[in-house]
PDB file of N, CA and C in Angstrom:
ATOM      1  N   UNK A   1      13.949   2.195  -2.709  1.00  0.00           N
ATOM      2  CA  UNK A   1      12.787   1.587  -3.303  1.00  0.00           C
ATOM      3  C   UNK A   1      11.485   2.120  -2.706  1.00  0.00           C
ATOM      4  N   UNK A   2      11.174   2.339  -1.553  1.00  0.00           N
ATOM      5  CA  UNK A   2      10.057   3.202  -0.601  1.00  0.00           C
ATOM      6  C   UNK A   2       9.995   4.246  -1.073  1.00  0.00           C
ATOM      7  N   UNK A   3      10.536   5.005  -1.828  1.00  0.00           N
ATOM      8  CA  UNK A   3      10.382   6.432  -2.549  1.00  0.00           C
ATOM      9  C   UNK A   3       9.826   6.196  -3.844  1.00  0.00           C
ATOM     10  N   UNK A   4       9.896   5.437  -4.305  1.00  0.00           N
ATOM     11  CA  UNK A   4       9.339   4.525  -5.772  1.00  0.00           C
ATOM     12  C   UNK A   4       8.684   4.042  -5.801  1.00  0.00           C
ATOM     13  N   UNK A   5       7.970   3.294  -4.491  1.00  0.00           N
ATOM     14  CA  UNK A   5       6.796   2.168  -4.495  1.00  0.00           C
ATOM     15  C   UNK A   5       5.793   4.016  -4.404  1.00  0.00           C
ATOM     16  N   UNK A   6       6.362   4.559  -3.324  1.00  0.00           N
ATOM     17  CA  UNK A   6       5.186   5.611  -3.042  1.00  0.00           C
ATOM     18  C   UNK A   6       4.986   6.679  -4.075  1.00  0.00           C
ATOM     19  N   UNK A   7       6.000   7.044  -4.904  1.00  0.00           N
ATOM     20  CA  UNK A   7       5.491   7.853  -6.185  1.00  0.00           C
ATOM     21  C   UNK A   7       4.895   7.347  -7.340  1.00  0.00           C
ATOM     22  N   UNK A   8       5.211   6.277  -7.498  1.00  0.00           N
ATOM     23  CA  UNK A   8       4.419   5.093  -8.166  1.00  0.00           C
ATOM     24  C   UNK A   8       2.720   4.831  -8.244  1.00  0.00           C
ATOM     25  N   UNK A   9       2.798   4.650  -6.916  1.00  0.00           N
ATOM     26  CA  UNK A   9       1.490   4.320  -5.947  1.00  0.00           C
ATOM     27  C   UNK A   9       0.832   5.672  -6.115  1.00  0.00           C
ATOM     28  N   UNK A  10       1.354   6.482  -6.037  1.00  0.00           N
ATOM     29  CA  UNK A  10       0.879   8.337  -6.092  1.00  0.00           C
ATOM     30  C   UNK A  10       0.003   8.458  -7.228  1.00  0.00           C
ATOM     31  N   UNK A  11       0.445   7.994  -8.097  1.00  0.00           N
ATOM     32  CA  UNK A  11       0.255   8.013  -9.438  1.00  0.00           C
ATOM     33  C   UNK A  11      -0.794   7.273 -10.068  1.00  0.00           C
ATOM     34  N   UNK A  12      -1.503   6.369  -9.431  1.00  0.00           N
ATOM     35  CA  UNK A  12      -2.633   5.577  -9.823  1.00  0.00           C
ATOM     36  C   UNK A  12      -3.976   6.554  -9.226  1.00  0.00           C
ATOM     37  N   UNK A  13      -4.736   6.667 -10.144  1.00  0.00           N
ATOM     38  CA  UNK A  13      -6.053   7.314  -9.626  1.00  0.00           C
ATOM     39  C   UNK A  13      -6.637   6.893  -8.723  1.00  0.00           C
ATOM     40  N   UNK A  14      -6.953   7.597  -7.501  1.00  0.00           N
ATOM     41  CA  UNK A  14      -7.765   6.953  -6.639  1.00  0.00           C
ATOM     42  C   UNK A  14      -7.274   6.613  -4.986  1.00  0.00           C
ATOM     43  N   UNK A  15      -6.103   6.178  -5.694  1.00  0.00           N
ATOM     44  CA  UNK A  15      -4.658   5.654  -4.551  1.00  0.00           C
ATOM     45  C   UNK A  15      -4.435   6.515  -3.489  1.00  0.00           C
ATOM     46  N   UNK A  16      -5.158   6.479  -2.397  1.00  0.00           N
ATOM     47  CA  UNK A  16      -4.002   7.177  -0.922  1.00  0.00           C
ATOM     48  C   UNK A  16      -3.572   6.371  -0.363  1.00  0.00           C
ATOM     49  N   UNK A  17      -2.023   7.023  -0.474  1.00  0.00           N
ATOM     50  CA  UNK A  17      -0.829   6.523   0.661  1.00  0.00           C
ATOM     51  C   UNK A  17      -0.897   6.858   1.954  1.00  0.00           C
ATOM     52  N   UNK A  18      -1.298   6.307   3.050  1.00  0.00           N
ATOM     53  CA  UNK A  18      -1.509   6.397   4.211  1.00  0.00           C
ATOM     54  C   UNK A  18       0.310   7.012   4.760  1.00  0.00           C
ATOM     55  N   UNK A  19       0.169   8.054   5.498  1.00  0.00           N
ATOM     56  CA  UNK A  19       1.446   8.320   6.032  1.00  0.00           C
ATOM     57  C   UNK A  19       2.245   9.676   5.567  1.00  0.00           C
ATOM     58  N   UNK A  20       3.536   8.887   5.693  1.00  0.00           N
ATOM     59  CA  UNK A  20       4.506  10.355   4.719  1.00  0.00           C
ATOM     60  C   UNK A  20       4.712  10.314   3.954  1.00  0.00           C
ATOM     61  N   UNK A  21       5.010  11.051   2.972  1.00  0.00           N
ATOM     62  CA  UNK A  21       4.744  10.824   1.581  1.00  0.00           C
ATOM     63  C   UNK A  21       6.561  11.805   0.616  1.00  0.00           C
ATOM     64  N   UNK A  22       6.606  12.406   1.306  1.00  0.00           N
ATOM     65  CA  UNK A  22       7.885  13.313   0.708  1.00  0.00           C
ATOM     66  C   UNK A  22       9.235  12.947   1.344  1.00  0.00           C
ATOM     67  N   UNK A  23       9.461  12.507  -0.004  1.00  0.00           N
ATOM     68  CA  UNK A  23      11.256  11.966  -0.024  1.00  0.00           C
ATOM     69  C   UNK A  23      12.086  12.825   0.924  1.00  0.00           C
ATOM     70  N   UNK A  24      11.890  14.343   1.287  1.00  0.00           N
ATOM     71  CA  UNK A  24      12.623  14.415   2.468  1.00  0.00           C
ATOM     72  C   UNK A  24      12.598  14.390   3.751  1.00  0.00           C
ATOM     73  N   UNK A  25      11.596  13.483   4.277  1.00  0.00           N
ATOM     74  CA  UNK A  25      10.931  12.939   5.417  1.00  0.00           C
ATOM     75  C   UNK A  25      10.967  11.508   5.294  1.00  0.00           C
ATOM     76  N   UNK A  26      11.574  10.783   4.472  1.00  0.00           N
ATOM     77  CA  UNK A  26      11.448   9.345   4.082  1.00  0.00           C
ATOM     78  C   UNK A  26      12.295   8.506   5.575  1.00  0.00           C
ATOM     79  N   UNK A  27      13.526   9.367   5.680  1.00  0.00           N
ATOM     80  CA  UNK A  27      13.844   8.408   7.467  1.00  0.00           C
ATOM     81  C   UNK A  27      13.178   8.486   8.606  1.00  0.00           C
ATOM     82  N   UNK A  28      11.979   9.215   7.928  1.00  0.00           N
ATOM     83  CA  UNK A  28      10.966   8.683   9.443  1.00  0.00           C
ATOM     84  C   UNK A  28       9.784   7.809   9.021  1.00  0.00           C
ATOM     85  N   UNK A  29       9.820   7.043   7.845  1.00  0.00           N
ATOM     86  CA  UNK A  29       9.306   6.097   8.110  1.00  0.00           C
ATOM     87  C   UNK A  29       9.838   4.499   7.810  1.00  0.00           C
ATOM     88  N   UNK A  30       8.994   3.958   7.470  1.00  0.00           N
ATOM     89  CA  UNK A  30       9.471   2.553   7.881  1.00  0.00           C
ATOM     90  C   UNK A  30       9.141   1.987   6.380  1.00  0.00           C
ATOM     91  N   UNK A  31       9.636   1.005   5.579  1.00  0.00           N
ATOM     92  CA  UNK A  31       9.446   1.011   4.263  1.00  0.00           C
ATOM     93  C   UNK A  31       8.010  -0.200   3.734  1.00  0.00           C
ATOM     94  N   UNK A  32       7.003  -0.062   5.113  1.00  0.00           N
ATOM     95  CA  UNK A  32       5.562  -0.842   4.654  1.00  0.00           C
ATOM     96  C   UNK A  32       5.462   0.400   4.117  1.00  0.00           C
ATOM     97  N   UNK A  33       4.369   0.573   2.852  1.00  0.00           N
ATOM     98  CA  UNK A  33       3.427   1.577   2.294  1.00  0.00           C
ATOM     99  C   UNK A  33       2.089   0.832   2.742  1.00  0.00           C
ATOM    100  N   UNK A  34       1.194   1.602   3.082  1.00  0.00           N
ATOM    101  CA  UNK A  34      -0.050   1.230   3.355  1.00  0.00           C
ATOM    102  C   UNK A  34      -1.015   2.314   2.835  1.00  0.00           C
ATOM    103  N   UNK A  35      -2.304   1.477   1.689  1.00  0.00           N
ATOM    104  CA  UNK A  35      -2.753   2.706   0.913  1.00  0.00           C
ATOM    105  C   UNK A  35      -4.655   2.108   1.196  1.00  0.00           C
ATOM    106  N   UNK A  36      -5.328   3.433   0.243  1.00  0.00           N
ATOM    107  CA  UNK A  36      -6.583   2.930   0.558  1.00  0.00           C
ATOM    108  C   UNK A  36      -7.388   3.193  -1.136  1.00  0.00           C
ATOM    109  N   UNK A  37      -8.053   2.648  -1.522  1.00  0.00           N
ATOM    110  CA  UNK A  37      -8.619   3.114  -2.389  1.00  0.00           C
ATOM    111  C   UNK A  37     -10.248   2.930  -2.559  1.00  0.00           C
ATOM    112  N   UNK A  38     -10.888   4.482  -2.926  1.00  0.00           N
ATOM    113  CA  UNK A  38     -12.374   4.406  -2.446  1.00  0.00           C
ATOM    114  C   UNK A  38     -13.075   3.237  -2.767  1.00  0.00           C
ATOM    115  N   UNK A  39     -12.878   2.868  -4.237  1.00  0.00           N
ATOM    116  CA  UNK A  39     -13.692   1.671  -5.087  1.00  0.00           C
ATOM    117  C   UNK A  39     -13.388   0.395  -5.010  1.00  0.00           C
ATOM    118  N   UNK A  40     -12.313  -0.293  -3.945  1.00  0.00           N
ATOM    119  CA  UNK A  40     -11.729  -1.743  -3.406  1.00  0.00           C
ATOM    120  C   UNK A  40     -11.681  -1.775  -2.207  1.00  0.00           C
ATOM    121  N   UNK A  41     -11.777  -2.976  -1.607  1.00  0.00           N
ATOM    122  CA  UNK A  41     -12.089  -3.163  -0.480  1.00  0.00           C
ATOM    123  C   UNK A  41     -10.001  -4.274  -0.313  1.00  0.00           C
ATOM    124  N   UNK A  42      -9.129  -3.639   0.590  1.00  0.00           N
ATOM    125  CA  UNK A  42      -7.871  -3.773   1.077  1.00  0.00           C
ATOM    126  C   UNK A  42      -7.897  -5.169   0.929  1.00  0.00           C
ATOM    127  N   UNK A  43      -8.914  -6.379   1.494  1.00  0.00           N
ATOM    128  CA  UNK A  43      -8.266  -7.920   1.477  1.00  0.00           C
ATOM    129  C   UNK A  43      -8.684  -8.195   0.457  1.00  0.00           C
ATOM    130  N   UNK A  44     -10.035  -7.541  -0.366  1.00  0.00           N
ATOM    131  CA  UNK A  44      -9.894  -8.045  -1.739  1.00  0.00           C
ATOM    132  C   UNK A  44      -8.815  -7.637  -2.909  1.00  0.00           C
ATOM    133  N   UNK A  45      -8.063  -6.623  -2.901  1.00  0.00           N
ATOM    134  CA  UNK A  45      -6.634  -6.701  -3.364  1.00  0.00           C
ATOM    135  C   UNK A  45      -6.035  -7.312  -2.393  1.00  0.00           C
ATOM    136  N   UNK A  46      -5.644  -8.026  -1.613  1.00  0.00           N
ATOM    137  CA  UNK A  46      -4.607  -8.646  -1.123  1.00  0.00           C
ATOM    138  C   UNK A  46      -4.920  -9.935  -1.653  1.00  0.00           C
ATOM    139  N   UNK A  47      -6.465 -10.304  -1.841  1.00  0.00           N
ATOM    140  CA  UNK A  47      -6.222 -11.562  -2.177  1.00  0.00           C
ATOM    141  C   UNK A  47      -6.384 -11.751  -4.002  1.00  0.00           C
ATOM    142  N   UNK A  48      -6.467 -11.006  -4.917  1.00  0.00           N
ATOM    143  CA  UNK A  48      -6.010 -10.930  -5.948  1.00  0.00           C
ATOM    144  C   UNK A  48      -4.739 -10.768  -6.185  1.00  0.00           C
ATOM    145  N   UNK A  49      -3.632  -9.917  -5.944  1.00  0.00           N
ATOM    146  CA  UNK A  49      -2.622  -9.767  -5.690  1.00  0.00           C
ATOM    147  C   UNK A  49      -1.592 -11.121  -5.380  1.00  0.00           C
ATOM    148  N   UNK A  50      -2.423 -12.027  -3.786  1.00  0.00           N
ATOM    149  CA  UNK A  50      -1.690 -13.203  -3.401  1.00  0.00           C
ATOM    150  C   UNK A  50      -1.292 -14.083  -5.129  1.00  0.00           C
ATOM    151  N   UNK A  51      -2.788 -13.917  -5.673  1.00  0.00           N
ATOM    152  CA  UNK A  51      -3.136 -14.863  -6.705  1.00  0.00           C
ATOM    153  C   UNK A  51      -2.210 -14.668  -7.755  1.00  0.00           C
ATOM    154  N   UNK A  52      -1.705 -13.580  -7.640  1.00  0.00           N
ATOM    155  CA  UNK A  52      -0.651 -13.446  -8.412  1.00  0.00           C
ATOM    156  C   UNK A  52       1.229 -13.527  -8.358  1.00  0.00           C
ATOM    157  N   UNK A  53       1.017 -14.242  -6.969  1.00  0.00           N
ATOM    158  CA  UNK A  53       2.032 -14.305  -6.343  1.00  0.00           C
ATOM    159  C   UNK A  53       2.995 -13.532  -5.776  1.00  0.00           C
ATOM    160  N   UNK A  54       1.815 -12.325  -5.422  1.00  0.00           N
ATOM    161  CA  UNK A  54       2.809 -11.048  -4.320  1.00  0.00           C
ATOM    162  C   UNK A  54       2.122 -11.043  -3.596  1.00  0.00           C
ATOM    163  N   UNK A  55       2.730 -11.085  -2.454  1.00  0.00           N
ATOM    164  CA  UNK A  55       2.530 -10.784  -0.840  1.00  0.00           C
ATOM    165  C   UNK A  55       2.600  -9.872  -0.376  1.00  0.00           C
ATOM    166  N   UNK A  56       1.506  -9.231   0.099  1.00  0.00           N
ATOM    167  CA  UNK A  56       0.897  -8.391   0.952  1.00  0.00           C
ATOM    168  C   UNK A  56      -0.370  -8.654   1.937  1.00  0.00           C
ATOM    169  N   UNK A  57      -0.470  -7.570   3.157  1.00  0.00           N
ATOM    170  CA  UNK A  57      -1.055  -7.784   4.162  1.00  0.00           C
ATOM    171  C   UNK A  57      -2.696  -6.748   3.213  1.00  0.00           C
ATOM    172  N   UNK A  58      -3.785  -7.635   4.574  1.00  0.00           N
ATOM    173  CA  UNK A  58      -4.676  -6.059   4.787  1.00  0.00           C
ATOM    174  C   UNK A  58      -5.353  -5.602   6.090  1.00  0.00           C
ATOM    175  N   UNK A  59      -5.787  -5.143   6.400  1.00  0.00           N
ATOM    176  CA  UNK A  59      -5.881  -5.117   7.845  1.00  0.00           C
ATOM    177  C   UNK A  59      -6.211  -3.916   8.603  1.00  0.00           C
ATOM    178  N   UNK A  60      -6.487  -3.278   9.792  1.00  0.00           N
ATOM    179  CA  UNK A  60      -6.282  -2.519  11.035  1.00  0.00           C
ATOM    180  C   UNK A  60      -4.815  -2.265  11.102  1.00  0.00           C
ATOM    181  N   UNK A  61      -4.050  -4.214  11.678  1.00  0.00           N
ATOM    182  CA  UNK A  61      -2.850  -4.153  12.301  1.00  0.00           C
ATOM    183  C   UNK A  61      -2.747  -3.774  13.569  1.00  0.00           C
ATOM    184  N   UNK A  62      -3.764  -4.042  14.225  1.00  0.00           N
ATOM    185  CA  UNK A  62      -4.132  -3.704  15.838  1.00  0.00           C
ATOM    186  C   UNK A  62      -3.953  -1.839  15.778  1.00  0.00           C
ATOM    187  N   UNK A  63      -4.090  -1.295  14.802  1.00  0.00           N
ATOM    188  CA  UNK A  63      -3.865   0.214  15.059  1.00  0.00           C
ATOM    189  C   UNK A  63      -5.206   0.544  14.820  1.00  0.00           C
ATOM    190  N   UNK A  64      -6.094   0.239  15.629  1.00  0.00           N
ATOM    191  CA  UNK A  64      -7.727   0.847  16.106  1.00  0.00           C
ATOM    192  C   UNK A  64      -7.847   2.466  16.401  1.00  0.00           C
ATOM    193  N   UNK A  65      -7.145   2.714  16.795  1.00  0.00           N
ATOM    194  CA  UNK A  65      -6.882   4.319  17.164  1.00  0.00           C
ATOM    195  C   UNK A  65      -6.828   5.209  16.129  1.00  0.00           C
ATOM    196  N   UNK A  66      -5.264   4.726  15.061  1.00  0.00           N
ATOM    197  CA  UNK A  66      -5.405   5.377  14.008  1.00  0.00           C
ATOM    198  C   UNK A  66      -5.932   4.839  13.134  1.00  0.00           C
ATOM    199  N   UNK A  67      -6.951   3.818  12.587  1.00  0.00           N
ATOM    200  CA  UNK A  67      -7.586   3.493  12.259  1.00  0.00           C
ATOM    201  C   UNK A  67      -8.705   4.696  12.093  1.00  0.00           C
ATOM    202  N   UNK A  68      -9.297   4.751  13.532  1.00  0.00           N
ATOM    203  CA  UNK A  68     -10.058   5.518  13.408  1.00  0.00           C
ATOM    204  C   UNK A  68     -10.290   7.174  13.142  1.00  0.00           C
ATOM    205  N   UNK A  69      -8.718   7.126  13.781  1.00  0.00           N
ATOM    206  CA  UNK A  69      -8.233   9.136  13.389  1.00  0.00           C
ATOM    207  C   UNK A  69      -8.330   9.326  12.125  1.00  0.00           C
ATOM    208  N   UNK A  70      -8.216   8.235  10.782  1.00  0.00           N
ATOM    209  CA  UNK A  70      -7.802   8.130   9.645  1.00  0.00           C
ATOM    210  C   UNK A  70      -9.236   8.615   8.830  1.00  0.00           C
ATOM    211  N   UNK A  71     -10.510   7.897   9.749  1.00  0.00           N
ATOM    212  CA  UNK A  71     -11.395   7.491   8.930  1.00  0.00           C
ATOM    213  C   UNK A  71     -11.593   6.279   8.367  1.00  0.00           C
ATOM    214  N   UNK A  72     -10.371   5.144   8.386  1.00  0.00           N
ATOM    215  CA  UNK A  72     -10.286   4.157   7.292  1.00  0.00           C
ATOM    216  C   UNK A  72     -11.638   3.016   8.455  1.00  0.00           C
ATOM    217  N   UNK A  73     -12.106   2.193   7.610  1.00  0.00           N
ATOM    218  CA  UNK A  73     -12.802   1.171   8.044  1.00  0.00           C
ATOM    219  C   UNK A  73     -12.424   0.147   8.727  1.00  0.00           C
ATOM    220  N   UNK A  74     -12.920   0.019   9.939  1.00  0.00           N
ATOM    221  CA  UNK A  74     -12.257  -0.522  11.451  1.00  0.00           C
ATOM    222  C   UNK A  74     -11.607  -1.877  10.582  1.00  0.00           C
ATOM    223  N   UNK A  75     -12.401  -2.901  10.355  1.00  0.00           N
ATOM    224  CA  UNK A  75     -12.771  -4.337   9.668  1.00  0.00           C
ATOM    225  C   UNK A  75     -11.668  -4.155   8.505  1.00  0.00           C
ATOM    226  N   UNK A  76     -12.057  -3.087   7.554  1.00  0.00           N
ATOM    227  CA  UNK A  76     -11.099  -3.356   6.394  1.00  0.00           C
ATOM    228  C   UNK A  76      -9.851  -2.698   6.749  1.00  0.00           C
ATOM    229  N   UNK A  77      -9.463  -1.998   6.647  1.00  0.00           N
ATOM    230  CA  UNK A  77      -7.944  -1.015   7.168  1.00  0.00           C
ATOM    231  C   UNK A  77      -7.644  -0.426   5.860  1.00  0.00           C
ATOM    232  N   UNK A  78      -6.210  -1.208   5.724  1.00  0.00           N
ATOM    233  CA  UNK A  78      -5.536  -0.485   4.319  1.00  0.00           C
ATOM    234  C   UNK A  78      -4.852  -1.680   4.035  1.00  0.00           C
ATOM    235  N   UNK A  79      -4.492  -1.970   2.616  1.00  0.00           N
ATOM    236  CA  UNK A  79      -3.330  -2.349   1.961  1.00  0.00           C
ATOM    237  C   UNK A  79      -2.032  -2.353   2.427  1.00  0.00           C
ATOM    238  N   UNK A  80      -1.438  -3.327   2.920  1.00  0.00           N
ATOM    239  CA  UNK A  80       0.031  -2.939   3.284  1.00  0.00           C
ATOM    240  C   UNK A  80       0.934  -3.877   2.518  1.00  0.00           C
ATOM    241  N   UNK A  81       1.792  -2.534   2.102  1.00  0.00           N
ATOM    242  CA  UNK A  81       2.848  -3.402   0.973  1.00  0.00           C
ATOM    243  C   UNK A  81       4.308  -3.306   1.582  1.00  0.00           C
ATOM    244  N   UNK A  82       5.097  -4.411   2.285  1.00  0.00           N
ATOM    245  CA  UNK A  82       6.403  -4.459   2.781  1.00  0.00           C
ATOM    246  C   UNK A  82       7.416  -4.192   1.915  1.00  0.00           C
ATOM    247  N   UNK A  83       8.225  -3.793   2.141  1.00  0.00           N
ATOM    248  CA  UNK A  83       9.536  -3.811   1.331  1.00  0.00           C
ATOM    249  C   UNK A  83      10.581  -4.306   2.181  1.00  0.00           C
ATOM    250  N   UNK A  84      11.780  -4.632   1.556  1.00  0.00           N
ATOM    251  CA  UNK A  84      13.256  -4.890   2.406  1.00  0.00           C
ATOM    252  C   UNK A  84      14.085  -4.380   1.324  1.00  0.00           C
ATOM    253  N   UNK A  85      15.265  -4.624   2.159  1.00  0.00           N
ATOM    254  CA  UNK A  85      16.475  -3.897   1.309  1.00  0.00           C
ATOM    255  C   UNK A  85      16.764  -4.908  -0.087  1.00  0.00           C
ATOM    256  N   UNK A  86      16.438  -6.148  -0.035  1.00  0.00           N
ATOM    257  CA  UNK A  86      16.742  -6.578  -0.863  1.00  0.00           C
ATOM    258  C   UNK A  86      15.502  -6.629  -2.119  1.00  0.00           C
ATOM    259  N   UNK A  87      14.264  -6.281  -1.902  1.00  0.00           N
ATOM    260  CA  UNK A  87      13.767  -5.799  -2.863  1.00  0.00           C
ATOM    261  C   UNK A  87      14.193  -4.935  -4.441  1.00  0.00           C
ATOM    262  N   UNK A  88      13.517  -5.296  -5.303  1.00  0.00           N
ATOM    263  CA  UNK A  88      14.452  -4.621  -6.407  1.00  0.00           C
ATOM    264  C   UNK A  88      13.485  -3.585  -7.247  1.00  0.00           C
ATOM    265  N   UNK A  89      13.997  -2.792  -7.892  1.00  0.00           N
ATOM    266  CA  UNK A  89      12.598  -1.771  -8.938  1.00  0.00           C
ATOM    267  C   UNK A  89      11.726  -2.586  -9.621  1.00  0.00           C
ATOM    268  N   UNK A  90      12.286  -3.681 -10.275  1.00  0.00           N
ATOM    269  CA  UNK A  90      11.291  -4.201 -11.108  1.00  0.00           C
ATOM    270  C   UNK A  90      10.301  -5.005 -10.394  1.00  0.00           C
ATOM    271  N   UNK A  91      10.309  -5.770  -8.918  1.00  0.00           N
ATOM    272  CA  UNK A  91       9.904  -5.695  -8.193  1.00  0.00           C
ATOM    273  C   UNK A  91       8.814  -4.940  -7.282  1.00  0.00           C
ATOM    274  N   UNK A  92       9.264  -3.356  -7.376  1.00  0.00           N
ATOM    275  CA  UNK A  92       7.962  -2.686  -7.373  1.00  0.00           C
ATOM    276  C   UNK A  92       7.557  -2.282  -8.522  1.00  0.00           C
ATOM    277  N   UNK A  93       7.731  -2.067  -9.652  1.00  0.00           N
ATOM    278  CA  UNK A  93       7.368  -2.060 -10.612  1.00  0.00           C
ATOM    279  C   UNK A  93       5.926  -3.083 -10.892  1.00  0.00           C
ATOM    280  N   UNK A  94       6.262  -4.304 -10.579  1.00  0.00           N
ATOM    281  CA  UNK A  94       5.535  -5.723 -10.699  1.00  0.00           C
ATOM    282  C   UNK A  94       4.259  -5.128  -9.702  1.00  0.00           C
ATOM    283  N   UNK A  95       4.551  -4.776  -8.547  1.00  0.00           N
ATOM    284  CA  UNK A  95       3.503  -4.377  -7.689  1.00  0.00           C
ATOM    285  C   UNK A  95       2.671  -3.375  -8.260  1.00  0.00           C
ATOM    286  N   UNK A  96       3.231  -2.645  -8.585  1.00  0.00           N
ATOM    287  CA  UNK A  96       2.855  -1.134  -9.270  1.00  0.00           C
ATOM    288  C   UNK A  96       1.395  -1.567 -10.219  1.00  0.00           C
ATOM    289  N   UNK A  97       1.733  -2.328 -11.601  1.00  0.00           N
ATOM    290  CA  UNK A  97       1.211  -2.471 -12.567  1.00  0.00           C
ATOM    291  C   UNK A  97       0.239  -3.527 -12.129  1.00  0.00           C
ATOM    292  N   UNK A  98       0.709  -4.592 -11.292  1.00  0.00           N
ATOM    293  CA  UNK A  98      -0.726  -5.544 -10.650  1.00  0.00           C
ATOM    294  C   UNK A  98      -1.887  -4.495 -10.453  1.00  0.00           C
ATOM    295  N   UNK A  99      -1.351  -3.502  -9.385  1.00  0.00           N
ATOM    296  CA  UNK A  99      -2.635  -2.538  -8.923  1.00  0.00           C
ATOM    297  C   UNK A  99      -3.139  -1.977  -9.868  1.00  0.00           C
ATOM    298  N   UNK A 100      -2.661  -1.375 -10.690  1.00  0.00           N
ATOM    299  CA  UNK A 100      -2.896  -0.672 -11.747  1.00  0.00           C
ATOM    300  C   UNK A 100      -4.484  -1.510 -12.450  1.00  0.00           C
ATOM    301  N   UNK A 101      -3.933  -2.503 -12.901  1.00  0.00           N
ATOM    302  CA  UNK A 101      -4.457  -3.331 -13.586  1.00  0.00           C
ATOM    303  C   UNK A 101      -6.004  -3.688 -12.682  1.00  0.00           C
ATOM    304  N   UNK A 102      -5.875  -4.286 -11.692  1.00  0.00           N
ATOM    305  CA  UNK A 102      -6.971  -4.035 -10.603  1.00  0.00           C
ATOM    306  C   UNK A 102      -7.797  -3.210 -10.097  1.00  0.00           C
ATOM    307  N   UNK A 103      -7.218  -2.103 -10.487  1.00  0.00           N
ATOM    308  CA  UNK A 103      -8.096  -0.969  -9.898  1.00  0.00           C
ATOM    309  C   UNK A 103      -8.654  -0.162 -11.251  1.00  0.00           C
ATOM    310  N   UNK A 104      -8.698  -0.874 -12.332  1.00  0.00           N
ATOM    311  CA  UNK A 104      -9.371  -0.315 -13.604  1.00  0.00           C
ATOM    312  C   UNK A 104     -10.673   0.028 -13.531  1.00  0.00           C
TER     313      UNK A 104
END
């Protein structure tokens, strides 16, 4: 599903995926996606998003360092979208098209 949320996510104008990004590097990361987009500010999609009853973070995440290696904004951070194994496609799918829709 982390290979799907992030080609997905790829795919919306605007959208950077913070991190790794190519399916054959995918076991080195961890299945949060965390993204940024120039024209939204990270807790104001998190808290549209909540409103829609998906959960996600926004934040730093105490990572001040790469925070700042990134460029991203100390205060705002990025979007972070969790996954687990029991997550399902339509599931990110649901995530997918919220953003979509938000970031018009």
């Amino acid at each position: 599903m982390t290979q799907q949320l992030i080609d997905e996510l790829r795919s919306i104008p605007g959208v950077q995926v913070q991190g790794i990004t190519k399916a054959d590097r995918l076991q080195e990361r961890v299945p949060t996606v965390s993204i940024t987009h120039p024209r939204h500010r990270p807790s104001s999609l998190a808290q549209a998003l909540a409103a829609q009853g998906i959960n996600v973070w926004s934040g730093h995440n105490y990572a001040y360092e790469l925070a700042r290696y990134l460029g991203l904004d100390e205060q705002e951070g990025v979007l972070r979208i969790g996954l687990a194994h029991y997550n399902t496609a339509a599931e990110v799918d649901r995530i997918v098209h919220s953003l979509q829709r938000l970031l018009v």
